[in-house]
C-alpha atoms as a PDB file:
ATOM      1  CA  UNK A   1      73.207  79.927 108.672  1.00  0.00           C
ATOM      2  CA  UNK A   2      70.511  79.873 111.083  1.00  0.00           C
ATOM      3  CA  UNK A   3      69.113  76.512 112.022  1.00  0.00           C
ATOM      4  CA  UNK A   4      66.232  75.799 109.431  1.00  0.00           C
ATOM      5  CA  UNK A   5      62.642  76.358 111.271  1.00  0.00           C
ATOM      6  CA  UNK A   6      59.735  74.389 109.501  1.00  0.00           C
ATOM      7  CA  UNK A   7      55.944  75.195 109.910  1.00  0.00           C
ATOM      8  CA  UNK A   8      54.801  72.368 107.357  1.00  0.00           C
ATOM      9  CA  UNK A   9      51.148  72.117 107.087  1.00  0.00           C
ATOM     10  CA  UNK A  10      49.183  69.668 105.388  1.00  0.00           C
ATOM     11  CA  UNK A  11      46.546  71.112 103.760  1.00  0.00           C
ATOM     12  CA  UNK A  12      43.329  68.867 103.040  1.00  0.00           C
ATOM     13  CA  UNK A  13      42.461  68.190  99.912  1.00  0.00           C
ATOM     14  CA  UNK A  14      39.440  71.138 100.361  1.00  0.00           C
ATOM     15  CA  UNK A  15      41.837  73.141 101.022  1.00  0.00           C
ATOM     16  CA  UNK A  16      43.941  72.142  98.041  1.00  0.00           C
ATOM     17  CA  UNK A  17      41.270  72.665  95.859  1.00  0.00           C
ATOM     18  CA  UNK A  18      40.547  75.733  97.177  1.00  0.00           C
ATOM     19  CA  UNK A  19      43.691  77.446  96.001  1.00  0.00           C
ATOM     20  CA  UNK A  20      43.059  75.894  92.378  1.00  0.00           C
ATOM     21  CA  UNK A  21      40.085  77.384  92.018  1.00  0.00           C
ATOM     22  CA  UNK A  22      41.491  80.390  93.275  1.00  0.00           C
ATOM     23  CA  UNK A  23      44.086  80.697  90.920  1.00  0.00           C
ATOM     24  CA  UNK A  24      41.973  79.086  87.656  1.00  0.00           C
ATOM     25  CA  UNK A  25      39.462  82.345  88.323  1.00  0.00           C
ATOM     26  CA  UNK A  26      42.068  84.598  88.715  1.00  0.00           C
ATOM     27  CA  UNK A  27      43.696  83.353  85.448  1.00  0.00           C
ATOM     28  CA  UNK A  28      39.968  83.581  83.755  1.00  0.00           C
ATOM     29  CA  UNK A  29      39.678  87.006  84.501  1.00  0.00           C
ATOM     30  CA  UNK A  30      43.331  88.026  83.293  1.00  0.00           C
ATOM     31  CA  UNK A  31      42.112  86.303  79.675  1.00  0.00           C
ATOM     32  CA  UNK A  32      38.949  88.123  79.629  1.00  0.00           C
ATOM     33  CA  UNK A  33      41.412  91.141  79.596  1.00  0.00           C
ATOM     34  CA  UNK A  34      40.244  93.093  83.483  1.00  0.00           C
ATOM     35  CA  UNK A  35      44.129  93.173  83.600  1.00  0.00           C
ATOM     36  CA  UNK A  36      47.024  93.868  81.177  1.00  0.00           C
ATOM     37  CA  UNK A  37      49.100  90.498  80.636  1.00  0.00           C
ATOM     38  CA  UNK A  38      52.773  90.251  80.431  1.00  0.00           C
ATOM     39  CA  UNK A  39      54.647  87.613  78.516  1.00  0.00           C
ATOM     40  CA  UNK A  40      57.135  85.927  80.398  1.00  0.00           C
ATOM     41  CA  UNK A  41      60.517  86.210  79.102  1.00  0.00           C
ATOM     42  CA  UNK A  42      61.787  83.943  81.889  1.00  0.00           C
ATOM     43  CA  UNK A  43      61.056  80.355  83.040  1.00  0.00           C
ATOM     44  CA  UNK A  44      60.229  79.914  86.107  1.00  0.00           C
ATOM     45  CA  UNK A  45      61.241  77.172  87.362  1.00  0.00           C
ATOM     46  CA  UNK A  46      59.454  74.486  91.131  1.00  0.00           C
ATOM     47  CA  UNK A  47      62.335  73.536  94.037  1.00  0.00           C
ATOM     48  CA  UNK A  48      63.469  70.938  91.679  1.00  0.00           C
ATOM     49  CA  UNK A  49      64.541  72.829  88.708  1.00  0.00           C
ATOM     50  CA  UNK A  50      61.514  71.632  86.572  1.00  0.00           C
ATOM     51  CA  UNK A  51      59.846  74.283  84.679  1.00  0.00           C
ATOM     52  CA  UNK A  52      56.690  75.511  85.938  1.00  0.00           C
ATOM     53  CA  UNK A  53      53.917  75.930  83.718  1.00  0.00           C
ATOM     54  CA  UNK A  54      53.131  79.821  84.222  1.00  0.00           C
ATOM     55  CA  UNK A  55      52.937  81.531  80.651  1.00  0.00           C
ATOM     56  CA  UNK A  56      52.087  84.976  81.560  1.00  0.00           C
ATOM     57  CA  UNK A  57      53.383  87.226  84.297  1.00  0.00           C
ATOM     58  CA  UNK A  58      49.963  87.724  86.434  1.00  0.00           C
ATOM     59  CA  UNK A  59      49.901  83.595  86.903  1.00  0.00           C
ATOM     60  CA  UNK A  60      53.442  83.985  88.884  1.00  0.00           C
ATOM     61  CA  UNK A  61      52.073  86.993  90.597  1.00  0.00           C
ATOM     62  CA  UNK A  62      48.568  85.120  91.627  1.00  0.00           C
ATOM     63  CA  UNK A  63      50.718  82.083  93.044  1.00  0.00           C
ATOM     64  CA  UNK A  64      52.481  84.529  95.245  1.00  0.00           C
ATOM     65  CA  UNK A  65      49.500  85.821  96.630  1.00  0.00           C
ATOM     66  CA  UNK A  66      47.230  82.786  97.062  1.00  0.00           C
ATOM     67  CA  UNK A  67      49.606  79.400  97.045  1.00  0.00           C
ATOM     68  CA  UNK A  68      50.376  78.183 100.760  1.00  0.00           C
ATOM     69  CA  UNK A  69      53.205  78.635 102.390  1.00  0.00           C
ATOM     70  CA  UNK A  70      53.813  75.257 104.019  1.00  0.00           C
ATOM     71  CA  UNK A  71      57.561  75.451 104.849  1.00  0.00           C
ATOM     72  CA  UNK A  72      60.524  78.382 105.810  1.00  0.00           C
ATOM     73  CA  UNK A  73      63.275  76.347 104.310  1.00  0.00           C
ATOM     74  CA  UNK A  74      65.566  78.547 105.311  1.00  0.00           C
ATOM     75  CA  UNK A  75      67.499  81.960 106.138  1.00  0.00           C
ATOM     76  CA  UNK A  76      69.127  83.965 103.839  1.00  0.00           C
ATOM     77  CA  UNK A  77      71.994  86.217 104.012  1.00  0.00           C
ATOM     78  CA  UNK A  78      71.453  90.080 104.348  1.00  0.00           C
ATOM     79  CA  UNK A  79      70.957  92.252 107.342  1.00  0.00           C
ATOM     80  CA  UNK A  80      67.287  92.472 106.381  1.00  0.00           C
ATOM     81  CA  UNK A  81      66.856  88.399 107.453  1.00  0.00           C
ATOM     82  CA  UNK A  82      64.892  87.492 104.247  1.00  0.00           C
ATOM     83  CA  UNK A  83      63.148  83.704 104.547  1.00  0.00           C
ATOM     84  CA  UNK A  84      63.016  80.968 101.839  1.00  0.00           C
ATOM     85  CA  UNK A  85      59.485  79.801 101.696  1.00  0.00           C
ATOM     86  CA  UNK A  86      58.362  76.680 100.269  1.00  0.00           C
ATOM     87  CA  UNK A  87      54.679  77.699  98.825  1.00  0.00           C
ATOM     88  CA  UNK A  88      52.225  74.556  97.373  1.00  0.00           C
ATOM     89  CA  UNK A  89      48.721  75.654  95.559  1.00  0.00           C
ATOM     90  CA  UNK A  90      48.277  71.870  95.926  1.00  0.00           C
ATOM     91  CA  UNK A  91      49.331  71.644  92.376  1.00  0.00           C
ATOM     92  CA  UNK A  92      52.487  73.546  92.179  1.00  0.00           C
ATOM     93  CA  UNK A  93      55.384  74.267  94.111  1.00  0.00           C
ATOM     94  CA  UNK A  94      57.597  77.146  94.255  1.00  0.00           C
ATOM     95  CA  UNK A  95      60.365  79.197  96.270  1.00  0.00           C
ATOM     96  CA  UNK A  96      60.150  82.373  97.713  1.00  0.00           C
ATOM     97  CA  UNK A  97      61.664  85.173  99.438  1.00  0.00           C
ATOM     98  CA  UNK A  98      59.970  86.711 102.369  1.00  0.00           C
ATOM     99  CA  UNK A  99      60.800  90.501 103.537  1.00  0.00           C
ATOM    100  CA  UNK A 100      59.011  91.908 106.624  1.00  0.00           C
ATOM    101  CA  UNK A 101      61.476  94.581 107.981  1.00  0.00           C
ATOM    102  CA  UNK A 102      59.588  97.992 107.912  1.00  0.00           C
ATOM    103  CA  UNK A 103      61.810 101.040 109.811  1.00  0.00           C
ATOM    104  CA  UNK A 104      62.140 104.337 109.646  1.00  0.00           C
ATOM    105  CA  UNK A 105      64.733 106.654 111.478  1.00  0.00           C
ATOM    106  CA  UNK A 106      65.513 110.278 111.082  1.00  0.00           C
ATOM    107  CA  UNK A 107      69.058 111.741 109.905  1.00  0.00           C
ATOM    108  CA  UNK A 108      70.595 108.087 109.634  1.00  0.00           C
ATOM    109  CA  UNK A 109      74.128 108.570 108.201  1.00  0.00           C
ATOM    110  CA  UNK A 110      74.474 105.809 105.558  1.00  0.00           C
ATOM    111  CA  UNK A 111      77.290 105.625 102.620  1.00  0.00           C
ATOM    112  CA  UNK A 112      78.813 108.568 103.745  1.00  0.00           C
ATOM    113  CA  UNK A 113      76.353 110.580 103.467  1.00  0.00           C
ATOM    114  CA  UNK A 114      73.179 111.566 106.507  1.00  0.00           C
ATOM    115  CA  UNK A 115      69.995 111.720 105.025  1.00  0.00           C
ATOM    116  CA  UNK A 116      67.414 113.401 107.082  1.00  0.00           C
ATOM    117  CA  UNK A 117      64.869 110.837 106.721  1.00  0.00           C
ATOM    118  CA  UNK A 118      65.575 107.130 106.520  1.00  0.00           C
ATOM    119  CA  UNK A 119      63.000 104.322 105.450  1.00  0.00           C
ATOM    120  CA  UNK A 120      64.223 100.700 105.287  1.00  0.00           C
ATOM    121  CA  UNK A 121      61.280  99.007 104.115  1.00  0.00           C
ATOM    122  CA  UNK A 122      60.137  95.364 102.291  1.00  0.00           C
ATOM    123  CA  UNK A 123      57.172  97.833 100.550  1.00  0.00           C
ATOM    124  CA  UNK A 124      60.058  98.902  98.489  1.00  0.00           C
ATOM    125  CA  UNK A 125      60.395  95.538  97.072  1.00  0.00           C
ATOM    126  CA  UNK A 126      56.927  95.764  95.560  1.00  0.00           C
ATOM    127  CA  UNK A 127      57.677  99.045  93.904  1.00  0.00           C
ATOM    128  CA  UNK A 128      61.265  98.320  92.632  1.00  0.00           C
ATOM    129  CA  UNK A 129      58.951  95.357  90.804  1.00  0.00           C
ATOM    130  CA  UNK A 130      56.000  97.700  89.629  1.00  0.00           C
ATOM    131  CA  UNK A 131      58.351 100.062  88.443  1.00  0.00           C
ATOM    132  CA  UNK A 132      60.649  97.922  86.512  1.00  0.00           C
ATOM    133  CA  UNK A 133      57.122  96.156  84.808  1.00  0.00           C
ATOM    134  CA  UNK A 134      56.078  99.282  83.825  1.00  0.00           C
ATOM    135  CA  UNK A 135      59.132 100.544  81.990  1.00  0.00           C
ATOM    136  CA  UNK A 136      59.544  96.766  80.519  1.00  0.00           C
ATOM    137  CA  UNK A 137      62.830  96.620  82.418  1.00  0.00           C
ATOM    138  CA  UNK A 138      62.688  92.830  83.033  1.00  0.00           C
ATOM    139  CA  UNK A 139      65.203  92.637  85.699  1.00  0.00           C
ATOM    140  CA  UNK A 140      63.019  92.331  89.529  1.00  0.00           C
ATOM    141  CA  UNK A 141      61.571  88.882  90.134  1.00  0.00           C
ATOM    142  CA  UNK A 142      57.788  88.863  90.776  1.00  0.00           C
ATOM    143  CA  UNK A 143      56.701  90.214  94.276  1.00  0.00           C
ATOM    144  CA  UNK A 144      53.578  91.035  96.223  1.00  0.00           C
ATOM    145  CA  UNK A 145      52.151  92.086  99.502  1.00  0.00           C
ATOM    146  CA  UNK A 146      51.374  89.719 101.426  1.00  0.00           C
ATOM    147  CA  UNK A 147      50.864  88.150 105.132  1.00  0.00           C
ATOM    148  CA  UNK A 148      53.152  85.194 106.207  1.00  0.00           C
ATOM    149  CA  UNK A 149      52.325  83.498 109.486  1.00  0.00           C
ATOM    150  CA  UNK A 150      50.539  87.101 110.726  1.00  0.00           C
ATOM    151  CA  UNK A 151      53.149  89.570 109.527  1.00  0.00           C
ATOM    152  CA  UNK A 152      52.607  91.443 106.808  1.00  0.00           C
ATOM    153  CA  UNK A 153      55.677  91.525 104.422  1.00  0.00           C
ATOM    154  CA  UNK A 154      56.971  91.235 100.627  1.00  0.00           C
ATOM    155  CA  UNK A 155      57.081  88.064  98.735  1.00  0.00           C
ATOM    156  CA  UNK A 156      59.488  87.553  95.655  1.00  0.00           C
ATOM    157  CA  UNK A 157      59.741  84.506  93.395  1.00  0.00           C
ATOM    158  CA  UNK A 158      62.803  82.611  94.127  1.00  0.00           C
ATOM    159  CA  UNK A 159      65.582  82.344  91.058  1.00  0.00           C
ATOM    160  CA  UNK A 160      66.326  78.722  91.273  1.00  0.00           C
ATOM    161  CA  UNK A 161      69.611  78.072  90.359  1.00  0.00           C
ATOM    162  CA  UNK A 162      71.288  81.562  90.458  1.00  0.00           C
ATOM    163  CA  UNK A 163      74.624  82.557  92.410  1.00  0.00           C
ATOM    164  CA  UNK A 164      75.623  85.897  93.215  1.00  0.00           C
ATOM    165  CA  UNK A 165      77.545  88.500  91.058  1.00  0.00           C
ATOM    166  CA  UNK A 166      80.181  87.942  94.622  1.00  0.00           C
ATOM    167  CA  UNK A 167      80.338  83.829  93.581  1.00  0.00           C
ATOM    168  CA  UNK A 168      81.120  84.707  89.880  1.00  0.00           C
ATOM    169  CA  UNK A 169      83.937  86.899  91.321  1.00  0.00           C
ATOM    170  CA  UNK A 170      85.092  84.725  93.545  1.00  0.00           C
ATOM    171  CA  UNK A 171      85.205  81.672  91.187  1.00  0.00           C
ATOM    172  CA  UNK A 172      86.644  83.730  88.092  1.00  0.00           C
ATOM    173  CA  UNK A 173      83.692  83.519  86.017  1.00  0.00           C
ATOM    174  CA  UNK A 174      83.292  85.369  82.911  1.00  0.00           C
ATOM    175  CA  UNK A 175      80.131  85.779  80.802  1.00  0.00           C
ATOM    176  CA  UNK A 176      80.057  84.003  77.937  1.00  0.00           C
ATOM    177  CA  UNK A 177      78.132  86.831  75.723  1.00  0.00           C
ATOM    178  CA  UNK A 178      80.493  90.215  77.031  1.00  0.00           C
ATOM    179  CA  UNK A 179      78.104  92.400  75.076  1.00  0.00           C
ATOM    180  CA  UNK A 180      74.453  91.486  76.725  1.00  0.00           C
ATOM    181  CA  UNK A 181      76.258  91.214  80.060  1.00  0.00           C
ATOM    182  CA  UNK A 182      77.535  94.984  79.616  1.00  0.00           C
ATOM    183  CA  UNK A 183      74.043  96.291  78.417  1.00  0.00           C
ATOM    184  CA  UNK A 184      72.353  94.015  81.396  1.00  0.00           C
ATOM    185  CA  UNK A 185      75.015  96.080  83.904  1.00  0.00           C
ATOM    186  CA  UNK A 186      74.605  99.172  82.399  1.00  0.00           C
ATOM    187  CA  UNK A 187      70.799  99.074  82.595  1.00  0.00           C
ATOM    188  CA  UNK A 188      70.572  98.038  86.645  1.00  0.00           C
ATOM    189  CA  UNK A 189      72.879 101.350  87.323  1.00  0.00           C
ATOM    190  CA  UNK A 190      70.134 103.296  84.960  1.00  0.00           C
ATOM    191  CA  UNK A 191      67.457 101.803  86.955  1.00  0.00           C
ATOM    192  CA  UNK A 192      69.567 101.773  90.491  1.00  0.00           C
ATOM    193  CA  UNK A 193      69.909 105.761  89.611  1.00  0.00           C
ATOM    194  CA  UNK A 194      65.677 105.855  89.295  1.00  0.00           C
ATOM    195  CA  UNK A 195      64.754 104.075  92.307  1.00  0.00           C
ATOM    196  CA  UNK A 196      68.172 105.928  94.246  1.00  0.00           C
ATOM    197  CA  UNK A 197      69.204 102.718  95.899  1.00  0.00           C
ATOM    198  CA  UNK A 198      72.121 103.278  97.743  1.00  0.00           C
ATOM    199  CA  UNK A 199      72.667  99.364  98.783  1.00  0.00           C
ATOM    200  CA  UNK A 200      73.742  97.512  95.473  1.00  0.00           C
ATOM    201  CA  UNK A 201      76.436  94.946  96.338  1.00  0.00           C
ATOM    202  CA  UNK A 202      77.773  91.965  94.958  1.00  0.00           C
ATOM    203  CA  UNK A 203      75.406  90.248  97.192  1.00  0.00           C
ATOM    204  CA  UNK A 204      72.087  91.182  95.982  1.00  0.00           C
ATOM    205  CA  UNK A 205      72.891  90.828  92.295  1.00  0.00           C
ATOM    206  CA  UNK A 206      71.823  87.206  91.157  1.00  0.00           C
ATOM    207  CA  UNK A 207      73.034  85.315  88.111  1.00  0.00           C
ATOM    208  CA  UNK A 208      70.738  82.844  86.331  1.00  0.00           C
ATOM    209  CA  UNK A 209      71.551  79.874  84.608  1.00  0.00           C
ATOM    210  CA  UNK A 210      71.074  81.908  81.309  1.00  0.00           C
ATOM    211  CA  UNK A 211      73.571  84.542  82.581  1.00  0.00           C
ATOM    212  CA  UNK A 212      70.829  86.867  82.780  1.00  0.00           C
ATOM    213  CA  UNK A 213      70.906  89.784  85.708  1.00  0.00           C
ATOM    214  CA  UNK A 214      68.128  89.819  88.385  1.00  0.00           C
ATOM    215  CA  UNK A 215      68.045  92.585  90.884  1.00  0.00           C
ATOM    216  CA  UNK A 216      67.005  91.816  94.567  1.00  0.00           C
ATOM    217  CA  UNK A 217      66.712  93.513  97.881  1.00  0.00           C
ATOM    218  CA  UNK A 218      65.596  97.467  96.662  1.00  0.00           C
ATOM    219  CA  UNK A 219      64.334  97.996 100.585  1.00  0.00           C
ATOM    220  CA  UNK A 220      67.452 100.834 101.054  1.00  0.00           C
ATOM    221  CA  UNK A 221      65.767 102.818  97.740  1.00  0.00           C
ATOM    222  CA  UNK A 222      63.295 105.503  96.941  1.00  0.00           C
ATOM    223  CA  UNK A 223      64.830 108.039  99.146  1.00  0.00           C
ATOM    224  CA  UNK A 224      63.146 111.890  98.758  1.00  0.00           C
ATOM    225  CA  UNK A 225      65.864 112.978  96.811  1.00  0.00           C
ATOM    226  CA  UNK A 226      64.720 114.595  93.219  1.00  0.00           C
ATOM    227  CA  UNK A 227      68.386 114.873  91.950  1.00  0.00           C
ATOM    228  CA  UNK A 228      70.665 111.894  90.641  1.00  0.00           C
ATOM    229  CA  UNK A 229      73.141 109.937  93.290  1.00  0.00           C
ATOM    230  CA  UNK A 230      75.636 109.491  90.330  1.00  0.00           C
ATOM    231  CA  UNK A 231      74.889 111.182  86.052  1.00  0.00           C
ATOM    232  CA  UNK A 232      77.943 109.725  85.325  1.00  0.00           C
ATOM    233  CA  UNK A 233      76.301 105.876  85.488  1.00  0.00           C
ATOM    234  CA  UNK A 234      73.891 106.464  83.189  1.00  0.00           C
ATOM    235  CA  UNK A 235      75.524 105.526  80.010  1.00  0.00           C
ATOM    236  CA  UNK A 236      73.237 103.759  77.441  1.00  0.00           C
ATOM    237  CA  UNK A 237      69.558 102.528  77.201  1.00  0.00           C
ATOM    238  CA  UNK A 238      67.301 100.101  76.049  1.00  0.00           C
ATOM    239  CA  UNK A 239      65.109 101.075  73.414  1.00  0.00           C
ATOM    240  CA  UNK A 240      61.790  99.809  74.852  1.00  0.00           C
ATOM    241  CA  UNK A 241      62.932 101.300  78.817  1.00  0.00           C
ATOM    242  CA  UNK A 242      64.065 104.669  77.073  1.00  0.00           C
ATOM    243  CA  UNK A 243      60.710 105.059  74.904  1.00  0.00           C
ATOM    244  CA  UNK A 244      58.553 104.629  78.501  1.00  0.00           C
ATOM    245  CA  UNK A 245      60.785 106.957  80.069  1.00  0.00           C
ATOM    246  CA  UNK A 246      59.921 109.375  77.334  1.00  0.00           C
ATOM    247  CA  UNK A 247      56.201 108.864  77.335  1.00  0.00           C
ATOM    248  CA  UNK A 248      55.703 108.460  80.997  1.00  0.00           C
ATOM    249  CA  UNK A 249      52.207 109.118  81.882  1.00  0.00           C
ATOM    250  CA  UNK A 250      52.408 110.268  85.531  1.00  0.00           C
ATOM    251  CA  UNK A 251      49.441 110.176  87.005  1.00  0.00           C
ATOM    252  CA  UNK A 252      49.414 106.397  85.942  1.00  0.00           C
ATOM    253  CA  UNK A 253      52.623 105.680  88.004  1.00  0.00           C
ATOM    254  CA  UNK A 254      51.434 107.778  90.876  1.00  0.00           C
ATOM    255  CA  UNK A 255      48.455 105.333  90.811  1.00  0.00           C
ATOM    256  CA  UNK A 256      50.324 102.382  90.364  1.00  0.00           C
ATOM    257  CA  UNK A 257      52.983 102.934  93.182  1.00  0.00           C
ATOM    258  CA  UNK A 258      51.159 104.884  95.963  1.00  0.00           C
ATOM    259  CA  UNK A 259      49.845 101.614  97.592  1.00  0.00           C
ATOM    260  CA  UNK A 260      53.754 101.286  98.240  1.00  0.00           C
ATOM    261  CA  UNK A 261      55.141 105.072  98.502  1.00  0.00           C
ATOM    262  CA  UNK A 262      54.533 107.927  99.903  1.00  0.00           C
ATOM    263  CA  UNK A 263      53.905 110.638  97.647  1.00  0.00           C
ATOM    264  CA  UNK A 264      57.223 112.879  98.467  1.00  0.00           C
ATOM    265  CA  UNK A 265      59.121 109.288  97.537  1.00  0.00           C
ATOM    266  CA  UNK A 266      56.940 108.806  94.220  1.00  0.00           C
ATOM    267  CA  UNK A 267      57.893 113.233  93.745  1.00  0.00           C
ATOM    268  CA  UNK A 268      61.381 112.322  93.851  1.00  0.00           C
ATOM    269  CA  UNK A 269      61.113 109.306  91.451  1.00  0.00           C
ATOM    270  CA  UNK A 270      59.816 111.562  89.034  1.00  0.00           C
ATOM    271  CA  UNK A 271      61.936 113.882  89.348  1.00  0.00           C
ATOM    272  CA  UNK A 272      64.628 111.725  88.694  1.00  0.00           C
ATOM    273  CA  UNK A 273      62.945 109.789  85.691  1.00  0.00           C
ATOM    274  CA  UNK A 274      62.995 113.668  84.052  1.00  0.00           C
ATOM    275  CA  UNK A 275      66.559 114.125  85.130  1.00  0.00           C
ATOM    276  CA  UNK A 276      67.303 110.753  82.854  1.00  0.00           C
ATOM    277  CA  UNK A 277      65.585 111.786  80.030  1.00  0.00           C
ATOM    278  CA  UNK A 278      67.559 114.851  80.095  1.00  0.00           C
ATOM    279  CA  UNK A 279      70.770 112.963  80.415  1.00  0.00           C
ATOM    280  CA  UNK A 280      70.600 110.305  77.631  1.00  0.00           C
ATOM    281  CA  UNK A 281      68.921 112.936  75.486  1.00  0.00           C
ATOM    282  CA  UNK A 282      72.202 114.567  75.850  1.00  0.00           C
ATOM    283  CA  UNK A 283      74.353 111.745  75.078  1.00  0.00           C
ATOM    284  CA  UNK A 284      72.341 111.091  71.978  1.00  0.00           C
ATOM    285  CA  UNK A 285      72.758 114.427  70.656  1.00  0.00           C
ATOM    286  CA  UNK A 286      76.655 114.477  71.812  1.00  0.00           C
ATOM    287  CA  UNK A 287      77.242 110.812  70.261  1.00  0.00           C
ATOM    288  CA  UNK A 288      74.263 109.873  67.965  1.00  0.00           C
ATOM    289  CA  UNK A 289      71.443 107.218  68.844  1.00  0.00           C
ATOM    290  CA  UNK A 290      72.925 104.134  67.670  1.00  0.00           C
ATOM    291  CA  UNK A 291      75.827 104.993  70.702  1.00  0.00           C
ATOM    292  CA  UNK A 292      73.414 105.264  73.510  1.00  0.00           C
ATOM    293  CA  UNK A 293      70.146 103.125  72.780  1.00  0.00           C
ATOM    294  CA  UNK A 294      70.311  99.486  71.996  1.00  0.00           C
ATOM    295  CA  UNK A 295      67.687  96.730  70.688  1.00  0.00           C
ATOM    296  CA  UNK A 296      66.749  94.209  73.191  1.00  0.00           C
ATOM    297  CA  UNK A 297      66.632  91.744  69.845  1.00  0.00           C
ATOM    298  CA  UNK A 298      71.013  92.832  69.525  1.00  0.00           C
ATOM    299  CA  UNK A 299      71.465  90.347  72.349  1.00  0.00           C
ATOM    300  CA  UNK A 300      70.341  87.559  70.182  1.00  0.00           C
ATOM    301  CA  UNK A 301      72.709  88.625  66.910  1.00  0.00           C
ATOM    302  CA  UNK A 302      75.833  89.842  69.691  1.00  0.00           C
ATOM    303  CA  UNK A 303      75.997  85.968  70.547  1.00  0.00           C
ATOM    304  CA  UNK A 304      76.082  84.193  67.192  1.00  0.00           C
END
């Protein structure tokens, strides 16, 4: 662990005030409907494990992008050096994770395989987290854009409270509901096949307090590649993720990711989101529906 480096600032109370306002206009104009609000399903929760008061998912988003950040707490593990940021709207307080690595090399070889063309890049965060919103995955913490200290970079709301899937190993931990825990695995490698990210570890799969699955560090994704790493991990769906799939309006998601993508990645994507259809349409018609797509509401019944 790297020794902790602090750039605490003390912002004045204009300043304070400032970011309120801020983020009470932002939150006017998401009611007034200029944006399309998502409910959270999650609680957020400040440093101290205290729920914060965000209701919708553009409030989390709009403290990412405005709050201060007044402290790196700390570093994390990974190769990619991610920072723990303390961020303060002079109201609230919240974690995050900062991401500013941004390379590209040509024919990198990389889990046995050399790709011709290899990005390793924190804008992937942001569109593993658009993408997942817009099929209602629910599994990619909030994360913008944004400029930390002069570099530009990706910020991600910290899980509070979460170890990682290598922790539950190590300790023996098993999940106390086996059938949402199977349907939360099987949808990250359905969505790990989409994006084609080739780093998925133990070590950048969190665990909430609720046992619930959150996917982090997607910057070793998107590759160009319009066929599937793996058909055979695509086993079952849920309902709402396999209608979008279905009705995917593509110009929409071109829109929607190109601030983030290039548009050979965003070809591949689709590519592959066409290549999934195909593949659970087959399983329905080789097993039935019932087989392959599940209710999100089953979770609730599977535990009782």
């Amino acid at each position: 662990m790297s020794t902790i480096q602090r750039h605490r600032l003390c912002p004045n109370a204009p300043t304070r005030l400032l970011f309120a306002v801020l983020l009470s206009a932002a939150l006017v104009f998401i009611a007034a409907g200029a944006l399309a609000t998502v409910q959270l399903q999650h609680a957020w929760l400040d440093p101290n494990g205290e729920p914060l008061p965000f209701t919708v998912e553009e409030e989390v988003l709009e403290f990412l992008a405005t709050a201060e950040v007044v402290e790196t707490v700390d570093e994390l593990r990974g190769v990619t050096r991610p920072r723990k940021m303390l961020l303060d709207n002079g109201v609230l307080r919240m974690h995050a994770v900062f991401r500013d690595l941004d390379e590209r090399r040509d024919r990198r070889r990389f889990r046995g395989r050399t790709h011709p063309v290899f990005r390793d890049s924190y804008q992937f965060e942001v569109a593993a987290y658009e993408l997942s919103r817009m099929l209602g995955f629910d599994a990619v913490p909030p994360t913008v854009l944004r400029r930390v200290h002069g570099t530009s970079g990706s910020l991600q709301a910290f899980v509070e409270g979460a170890f990682r899937e290598t922790d539950r190993r190590d300790r023996g931990l098993q999940p106390p509901d086996p059938v949402r825990w199977n349907r939360q695995w099987q949808q990250m490698e359905l969505f790990d096949q989409l994006v084609y990210n080739l780093d998925r570890n133990s070590g950048n799969l969190l665990i909430d307090g609720d046992w619930k699955i959150w996917l982090i560090d997607h910057t070793i994704a998107f590759f160009r590649y319009t066929e599937l790493e793996d058909t055979t991990e695509i086993v079952s769906c849920e309902r709402r993720v396999w209608e979008r799939l279905r009705a995917l309006d593509r110009d929409v998601m071109r829109d929607r990711l190109r601030p983030f993508l290039l548009d050979v990645e965003i070809d591949g994507l689709l590519a592959r989101a066409d290549l999934i259809v195909e593949r659970l349409a087959a399983l329905i018609a080789a097993r039935g529906e019932a087989a392959v797509i599940w209710d999100r509401d089953a979770w609730a019944d599977s535990a009782q």
